[in-house]
PDB file of N, CA and C in Angstrom:
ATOM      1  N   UNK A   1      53.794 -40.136  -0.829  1.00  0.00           N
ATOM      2  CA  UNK A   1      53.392 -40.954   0.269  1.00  0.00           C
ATOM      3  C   UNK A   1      53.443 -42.446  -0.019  1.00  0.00           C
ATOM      4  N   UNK A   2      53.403 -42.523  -1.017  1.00  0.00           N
ATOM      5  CA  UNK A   2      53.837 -44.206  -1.533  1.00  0.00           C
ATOM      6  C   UNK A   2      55.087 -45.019  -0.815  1.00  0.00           C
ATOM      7  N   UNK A   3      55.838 -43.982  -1.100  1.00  0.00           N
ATOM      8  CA  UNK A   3      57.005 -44.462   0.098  1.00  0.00           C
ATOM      9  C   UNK A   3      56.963 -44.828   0.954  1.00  0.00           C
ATOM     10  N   UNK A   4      55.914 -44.411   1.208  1.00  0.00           N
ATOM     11  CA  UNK A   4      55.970 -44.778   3.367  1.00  0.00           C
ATOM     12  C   UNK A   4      55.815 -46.277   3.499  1.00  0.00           C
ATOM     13  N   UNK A   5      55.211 -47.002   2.286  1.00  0.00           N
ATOM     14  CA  UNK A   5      54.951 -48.528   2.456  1.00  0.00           C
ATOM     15  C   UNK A   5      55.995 -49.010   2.385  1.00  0.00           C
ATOM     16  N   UNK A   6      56.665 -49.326   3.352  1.00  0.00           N
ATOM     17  CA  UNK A   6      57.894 -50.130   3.390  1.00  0.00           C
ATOM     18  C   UNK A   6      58.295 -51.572   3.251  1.00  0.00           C
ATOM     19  N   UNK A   7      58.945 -52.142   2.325  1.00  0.00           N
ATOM     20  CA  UNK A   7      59.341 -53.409   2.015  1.00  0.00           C
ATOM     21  C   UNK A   7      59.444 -54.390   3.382  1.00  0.00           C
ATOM     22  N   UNK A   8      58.522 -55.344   3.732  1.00  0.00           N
ATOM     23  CA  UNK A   8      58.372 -56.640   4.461  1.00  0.00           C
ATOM     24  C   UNK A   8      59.332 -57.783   4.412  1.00  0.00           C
ATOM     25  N   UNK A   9      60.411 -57.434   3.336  1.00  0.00           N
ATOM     26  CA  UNK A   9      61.228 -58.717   2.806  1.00  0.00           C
ATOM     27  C   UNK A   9      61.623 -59.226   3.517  1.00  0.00           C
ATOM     28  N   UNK A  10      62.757 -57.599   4.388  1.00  0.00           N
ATOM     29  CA  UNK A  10      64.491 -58.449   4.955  1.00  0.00           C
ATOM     30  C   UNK A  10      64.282 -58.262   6.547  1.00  0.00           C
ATOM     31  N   UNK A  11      65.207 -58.993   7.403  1.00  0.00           N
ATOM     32  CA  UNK A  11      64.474 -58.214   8.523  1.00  0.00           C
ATOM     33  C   UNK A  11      64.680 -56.585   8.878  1.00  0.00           C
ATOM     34  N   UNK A  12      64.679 -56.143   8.159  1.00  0.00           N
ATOM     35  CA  UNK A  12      64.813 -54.317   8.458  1.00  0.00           C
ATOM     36  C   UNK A  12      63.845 -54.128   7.313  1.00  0.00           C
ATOM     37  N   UNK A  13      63.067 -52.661   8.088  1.00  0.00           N
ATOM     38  CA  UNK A  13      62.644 -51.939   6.679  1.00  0.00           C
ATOM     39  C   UNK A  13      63.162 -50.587   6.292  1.00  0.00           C
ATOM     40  N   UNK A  14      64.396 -50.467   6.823  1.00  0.00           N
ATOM     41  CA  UNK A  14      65.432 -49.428   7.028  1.00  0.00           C
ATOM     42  C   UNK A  14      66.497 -49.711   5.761  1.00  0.00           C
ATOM     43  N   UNK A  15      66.503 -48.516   4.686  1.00  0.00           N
ATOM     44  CA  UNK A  15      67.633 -49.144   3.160  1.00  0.00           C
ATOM     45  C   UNK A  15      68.319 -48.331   3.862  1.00  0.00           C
ATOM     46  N   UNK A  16      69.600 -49.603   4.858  1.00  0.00           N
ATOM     47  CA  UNK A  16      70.967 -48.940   5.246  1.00  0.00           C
ATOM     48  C   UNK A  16      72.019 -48.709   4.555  1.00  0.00           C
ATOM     49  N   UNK A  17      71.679 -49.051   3.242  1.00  0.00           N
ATOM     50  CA  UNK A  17      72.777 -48.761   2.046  1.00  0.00           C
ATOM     51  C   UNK A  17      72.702 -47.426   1.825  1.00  0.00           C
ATOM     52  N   UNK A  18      72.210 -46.228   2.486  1.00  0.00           N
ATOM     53  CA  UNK A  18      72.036 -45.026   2.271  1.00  0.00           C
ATOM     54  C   UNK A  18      73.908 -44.738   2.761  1.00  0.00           C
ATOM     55  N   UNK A  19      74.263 -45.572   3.862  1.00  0.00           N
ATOM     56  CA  UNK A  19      75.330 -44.889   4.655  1.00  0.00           C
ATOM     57  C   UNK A  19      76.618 -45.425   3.882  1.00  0.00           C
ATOM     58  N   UNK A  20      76.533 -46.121   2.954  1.00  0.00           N
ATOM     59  CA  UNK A  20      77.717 -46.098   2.048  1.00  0.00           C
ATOM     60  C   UNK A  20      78.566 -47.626   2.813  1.00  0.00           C
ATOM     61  N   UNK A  21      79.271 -47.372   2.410  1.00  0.00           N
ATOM     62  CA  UNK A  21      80.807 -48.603   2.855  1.00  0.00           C
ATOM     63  C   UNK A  21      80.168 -50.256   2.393  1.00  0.00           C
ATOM     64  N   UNK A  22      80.221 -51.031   3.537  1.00  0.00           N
ATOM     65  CA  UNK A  22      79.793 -52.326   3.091  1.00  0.00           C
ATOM     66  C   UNK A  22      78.524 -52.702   3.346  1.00  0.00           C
ATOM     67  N   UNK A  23      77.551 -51.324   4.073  1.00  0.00           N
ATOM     68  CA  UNK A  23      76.135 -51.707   3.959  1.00  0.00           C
ATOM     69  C   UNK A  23      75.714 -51.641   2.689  1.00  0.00           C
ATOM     70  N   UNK A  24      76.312 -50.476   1.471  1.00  0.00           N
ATOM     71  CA  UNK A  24      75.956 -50.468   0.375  1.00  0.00           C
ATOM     72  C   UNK A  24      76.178 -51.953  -0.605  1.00  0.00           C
ATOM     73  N   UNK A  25      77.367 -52.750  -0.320  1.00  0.00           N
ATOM     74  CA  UNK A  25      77.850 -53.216  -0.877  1.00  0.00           C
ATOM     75  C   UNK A  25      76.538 -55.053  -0.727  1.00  0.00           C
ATOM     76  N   UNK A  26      75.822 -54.756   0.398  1.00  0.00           N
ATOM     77  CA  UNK A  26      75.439 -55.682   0.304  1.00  0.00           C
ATOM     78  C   UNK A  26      73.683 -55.464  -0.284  1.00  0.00           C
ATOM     79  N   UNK A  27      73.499 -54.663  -0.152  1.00  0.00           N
ATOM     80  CA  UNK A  27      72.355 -54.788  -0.836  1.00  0.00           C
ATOM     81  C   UNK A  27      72.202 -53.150  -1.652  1.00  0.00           C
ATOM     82  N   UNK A  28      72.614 -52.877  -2.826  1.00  0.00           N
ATOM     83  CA  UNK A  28      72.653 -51.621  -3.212  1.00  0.00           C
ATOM     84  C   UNK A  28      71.383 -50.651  -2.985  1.00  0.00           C
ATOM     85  N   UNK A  29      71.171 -49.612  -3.097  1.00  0.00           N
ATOM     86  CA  UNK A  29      69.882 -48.632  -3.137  1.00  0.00           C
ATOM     87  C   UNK A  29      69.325 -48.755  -3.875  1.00  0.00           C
ATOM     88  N   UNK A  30      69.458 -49.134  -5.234  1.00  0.00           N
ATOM     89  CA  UNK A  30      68.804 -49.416  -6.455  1.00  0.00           C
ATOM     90  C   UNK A  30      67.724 -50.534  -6.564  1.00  0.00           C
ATOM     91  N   UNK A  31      68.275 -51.237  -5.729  1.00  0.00           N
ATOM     92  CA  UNK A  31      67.789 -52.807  -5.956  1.00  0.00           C
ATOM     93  C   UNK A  31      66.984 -52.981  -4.502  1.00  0.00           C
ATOM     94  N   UNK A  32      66.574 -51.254  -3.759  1.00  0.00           N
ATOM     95  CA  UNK A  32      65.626 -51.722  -2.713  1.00  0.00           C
ATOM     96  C   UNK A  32      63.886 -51.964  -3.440  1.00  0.00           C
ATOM     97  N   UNK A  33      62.857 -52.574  -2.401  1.00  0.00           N
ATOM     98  CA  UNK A  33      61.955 -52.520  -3.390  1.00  0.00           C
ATOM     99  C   UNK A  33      61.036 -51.428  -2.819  1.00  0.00           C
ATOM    100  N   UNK A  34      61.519 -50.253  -3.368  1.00  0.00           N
ATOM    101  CA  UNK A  34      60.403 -49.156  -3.397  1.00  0.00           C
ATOM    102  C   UNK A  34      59.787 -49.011  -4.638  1.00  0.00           C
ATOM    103  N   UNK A  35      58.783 -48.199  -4.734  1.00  0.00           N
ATOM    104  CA  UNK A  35      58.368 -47.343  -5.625  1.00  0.00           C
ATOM    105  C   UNK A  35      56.928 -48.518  -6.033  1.00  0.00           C
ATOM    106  N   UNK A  36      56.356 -49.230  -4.896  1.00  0.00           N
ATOM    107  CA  UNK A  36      55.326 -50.148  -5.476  1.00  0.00           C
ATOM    108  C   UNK A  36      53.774 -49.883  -6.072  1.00  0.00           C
ATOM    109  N   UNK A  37      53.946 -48.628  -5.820  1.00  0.00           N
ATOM    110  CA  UNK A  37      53.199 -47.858  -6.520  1.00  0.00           C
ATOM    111  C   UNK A  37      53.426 -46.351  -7.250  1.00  0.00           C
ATOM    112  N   UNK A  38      52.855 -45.678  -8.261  1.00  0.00           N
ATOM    113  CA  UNK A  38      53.313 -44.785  -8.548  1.00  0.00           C
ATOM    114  C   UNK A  38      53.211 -43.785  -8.227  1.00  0.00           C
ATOM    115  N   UNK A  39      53.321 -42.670  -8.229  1.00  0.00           N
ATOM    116  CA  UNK A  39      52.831 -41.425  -7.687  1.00  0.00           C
ATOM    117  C   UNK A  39      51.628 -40.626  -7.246  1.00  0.00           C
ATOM    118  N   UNK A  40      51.393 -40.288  -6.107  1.00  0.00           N
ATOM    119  CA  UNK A  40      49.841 -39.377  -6.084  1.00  0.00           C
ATOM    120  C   UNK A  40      49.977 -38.463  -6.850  1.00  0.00           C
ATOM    121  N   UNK A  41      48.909 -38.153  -7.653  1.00  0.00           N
ATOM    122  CA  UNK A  41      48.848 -36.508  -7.997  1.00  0.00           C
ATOM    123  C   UNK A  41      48.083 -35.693  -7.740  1.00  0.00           C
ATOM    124  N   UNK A  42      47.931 -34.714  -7.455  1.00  0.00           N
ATOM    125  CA  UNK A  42      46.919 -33.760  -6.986  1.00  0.00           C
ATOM    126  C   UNK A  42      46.920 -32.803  -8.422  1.00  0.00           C
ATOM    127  N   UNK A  43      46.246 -32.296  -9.161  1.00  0.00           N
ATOM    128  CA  UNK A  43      46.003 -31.303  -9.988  1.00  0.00           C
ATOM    129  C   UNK A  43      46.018 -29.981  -9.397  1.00  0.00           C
ATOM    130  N   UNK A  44      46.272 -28.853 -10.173  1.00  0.00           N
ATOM    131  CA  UNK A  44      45.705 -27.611  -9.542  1.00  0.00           C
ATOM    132  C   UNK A  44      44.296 -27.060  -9.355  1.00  0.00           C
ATOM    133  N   UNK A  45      43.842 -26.447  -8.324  1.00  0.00           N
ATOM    134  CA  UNK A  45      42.638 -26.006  -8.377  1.00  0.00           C
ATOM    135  C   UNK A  45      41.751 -27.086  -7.858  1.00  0.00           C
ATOM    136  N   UNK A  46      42.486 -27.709  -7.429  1.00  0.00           N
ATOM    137  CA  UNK A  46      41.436 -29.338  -6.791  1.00  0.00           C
ATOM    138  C   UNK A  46      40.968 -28.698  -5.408  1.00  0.00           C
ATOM    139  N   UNK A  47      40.090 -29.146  -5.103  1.00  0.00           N
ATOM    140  CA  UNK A  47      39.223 -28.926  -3.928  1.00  0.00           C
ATOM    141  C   UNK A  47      38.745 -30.322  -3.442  1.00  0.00           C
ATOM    142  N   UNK A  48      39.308 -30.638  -1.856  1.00  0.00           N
ATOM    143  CA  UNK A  48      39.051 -31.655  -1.221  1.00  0.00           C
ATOM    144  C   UNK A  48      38.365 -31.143   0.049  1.00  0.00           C
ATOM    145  N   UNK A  49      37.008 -32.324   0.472  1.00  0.00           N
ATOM    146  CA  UNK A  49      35.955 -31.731   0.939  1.00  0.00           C
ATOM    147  C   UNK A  49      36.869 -32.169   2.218  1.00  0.00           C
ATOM    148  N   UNK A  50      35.970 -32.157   3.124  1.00  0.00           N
ATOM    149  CA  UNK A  50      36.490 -32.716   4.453  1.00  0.00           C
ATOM    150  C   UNK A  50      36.713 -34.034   4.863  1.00  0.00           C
ATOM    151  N   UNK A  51      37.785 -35.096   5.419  1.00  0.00           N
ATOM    152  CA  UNK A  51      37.373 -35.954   5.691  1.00  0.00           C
ATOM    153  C   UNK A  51      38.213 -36.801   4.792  1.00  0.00           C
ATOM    154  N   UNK A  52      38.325 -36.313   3.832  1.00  0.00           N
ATOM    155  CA  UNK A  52      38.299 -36.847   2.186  1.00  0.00           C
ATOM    156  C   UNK A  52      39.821 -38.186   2.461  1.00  0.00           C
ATOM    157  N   UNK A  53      39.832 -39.395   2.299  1.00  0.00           N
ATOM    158  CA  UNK A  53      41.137 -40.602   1.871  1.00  0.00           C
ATOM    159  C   UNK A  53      41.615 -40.516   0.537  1.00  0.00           C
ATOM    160  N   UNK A  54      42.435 -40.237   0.414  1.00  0.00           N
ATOM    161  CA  UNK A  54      43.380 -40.568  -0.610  1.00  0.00           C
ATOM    162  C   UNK A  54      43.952 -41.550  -1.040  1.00  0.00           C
ATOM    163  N   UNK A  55      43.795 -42.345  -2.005  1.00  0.00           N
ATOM    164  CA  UNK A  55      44.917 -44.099  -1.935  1.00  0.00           C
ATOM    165  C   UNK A  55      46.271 -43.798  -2.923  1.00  0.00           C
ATOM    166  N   UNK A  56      47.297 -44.442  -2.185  1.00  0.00           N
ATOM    167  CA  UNK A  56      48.341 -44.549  -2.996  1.00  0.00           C
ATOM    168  C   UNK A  56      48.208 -44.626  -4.414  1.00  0.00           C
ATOM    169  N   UNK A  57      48.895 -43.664  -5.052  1.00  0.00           N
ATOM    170  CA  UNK A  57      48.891 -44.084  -6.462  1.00  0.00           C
ATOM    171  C   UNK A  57      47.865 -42.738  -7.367  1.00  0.00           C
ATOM    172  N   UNK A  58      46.689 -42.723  -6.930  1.00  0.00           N
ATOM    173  CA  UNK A  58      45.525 -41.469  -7.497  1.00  0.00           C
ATOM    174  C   UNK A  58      46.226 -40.684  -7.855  1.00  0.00           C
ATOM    175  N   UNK A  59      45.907 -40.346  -9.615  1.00  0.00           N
ATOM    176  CA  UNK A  59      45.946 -38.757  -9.864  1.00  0.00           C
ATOM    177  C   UNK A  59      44.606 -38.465  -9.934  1.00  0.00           C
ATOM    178  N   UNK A  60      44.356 -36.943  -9.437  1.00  0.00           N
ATOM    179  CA  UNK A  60      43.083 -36.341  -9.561  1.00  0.00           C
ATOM    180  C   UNK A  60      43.499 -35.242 -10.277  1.00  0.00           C
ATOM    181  N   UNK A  61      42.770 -35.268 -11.491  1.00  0.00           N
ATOM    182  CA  UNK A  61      42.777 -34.072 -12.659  1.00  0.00           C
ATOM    183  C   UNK A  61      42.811 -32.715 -12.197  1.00  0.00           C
ATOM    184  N   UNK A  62      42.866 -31.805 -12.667  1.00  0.00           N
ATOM    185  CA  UNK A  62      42.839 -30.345 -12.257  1.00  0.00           C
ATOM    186  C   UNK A  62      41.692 -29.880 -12.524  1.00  0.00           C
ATOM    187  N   UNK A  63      41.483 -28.915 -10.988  1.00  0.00           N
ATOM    188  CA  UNK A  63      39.803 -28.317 -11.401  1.00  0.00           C
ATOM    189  C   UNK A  63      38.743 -29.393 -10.809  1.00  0.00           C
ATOM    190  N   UNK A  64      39.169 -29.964 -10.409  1.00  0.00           N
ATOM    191  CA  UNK A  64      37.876 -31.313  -9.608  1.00  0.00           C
ATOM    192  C   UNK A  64      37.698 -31.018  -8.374  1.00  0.00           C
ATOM    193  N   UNK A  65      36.608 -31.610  -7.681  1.00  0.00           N
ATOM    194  CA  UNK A  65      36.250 -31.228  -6.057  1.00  0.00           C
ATOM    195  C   UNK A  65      36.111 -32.461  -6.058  1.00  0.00           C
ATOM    196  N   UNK A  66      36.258 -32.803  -4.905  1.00  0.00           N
ATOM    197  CA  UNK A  66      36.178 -34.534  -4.120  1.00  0.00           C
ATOM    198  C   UNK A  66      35.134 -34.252  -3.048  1.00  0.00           C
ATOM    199  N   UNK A  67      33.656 -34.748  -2.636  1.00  0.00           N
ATOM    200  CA  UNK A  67      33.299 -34.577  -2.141  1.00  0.00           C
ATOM    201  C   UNK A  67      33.891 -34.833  -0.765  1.00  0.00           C
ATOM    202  N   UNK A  68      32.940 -34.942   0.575  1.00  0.00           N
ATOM    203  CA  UNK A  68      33.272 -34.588   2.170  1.00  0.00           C
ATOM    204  C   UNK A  68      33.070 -36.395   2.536  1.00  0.00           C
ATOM    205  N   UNK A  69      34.172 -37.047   2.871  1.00  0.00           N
ATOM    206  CA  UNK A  69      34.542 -38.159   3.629  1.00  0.00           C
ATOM    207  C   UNK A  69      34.192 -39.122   2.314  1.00  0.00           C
ATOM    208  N   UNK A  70      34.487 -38.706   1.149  1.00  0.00           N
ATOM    209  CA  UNK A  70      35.106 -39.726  -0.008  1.00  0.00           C
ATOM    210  C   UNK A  70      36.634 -40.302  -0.105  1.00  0.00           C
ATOM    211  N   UNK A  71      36.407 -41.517  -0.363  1.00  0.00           N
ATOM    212  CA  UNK A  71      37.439 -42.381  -0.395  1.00  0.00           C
ATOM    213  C   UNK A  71      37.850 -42.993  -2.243  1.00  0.00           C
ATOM    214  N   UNK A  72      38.779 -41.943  -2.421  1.00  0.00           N
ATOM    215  CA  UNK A  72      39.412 -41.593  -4.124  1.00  0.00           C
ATOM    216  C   UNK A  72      40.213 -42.637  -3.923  1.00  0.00           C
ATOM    217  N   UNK A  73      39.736 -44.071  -4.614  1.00  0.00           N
ATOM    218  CA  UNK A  73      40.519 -44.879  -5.172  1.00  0.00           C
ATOM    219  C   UNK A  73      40.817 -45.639  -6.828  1.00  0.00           C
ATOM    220  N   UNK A  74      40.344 -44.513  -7.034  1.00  0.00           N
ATOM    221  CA  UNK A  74      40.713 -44.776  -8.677  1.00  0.00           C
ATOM    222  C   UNK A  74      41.303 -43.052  -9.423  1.00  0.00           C
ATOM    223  N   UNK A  75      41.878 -43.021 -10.670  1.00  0.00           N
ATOM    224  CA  UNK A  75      42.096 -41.606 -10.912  1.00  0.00           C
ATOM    225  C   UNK A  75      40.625 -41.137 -10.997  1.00  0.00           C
ATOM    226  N   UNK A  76      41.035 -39.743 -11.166  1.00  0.00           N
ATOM    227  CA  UNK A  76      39.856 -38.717 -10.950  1.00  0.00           C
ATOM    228  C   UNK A  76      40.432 -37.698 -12.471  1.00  0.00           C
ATOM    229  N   UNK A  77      39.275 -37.584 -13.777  1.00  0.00           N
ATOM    230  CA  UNK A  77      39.663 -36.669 -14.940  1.00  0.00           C
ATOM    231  C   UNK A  77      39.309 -35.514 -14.585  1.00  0.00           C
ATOM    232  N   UNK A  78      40.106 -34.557 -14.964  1.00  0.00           N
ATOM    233  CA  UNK A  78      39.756 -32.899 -14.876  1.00  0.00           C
ATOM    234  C   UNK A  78      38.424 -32.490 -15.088  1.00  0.00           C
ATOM    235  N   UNK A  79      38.611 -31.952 -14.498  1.00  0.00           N
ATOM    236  CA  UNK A  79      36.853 -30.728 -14.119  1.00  0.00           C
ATOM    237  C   UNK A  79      35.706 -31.949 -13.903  1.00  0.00           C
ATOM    238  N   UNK A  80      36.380 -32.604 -13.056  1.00  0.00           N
ATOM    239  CA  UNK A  80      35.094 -33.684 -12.191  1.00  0.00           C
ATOM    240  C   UNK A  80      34.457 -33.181 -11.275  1.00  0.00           C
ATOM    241  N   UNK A  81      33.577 -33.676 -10.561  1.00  0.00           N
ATOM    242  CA  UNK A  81      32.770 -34.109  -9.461  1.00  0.00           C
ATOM    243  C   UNK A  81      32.667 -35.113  -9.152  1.00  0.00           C
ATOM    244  N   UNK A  82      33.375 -35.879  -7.695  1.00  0.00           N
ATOM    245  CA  UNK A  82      33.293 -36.919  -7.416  1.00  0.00           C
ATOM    246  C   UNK A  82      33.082 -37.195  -5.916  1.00  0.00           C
ATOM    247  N   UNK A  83      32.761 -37.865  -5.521  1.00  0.00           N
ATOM    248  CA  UNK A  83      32.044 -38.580  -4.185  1.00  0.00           C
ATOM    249  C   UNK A  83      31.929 -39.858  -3.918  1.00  0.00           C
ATOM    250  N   UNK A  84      31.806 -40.369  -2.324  1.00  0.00           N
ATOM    251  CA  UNK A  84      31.351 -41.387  -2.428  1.00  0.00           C
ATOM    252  C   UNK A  84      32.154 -42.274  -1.773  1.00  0.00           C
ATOM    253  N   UNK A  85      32.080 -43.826  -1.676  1.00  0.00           N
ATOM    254  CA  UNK A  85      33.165 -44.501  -1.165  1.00  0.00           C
ATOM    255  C   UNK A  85      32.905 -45.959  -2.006  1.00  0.00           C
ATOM    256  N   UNK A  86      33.471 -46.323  -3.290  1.00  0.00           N
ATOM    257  CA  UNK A  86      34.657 -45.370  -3.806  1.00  0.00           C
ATOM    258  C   UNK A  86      33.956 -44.565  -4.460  1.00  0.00           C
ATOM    259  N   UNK A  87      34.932 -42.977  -4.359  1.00  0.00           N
ATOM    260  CA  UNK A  87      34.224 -41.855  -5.270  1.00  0.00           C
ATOM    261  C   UNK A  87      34.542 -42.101  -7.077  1.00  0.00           C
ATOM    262  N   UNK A  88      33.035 -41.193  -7.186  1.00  0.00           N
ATOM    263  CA  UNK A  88      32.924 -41.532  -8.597  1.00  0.00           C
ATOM    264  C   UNK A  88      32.555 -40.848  -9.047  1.00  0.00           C
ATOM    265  N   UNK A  89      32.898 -39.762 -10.523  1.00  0.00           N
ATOM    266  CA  UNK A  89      33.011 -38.993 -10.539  1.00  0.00           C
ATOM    267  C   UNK A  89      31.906 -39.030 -11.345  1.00  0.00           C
ATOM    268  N   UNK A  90      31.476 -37.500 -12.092  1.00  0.00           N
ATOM    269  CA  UNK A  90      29.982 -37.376 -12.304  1.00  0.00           C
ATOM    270  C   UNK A  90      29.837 -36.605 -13.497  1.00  0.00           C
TER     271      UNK A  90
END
């Protein structure tokens, strides 16, 4: 989901260098600016209460529960308990 934040630079936030020919040529795919954050992770066995926000970037360990309308903006270590806004684990 990190992706979805799309670069503000150029006037498009559309990388038309996907379609090859001389859209590639002017601004390559490589050199778009994605990836401004790194990956979510979810662990296995995680349990998210209801409600629960996620922020770009969070890994939450495996085996953790996130409490009900917590807002996980930092990682979360395995076999936590966390809550809260921001949740914090216990």
């Amino acid at each position: 989901m990190p992706d979805a934040i799309h670069s503000m630079l150029g006037i498009t936030t559309y990388p038309f260098s996907v379609f090859g020919g001389k859209c590639s040529q002017t601004l390559p795919i490589s050199d778009y600016p994605f990836k401004t954050y790194k990956d979510t992770v979810i662990g296995n066995d995680v349990w998210l209460g209801f409600d629960v926000t996620i922020m770009p970037g969070v890994n939450i360990g495996h085996v953790s529960i996130i409490g009900v309308k917590s807002v996980v903006s930092t990682d979360i270590p395995p076999y936590s308990i966390a809550v809260g806004n921001p949740a914090k684990d216990s």
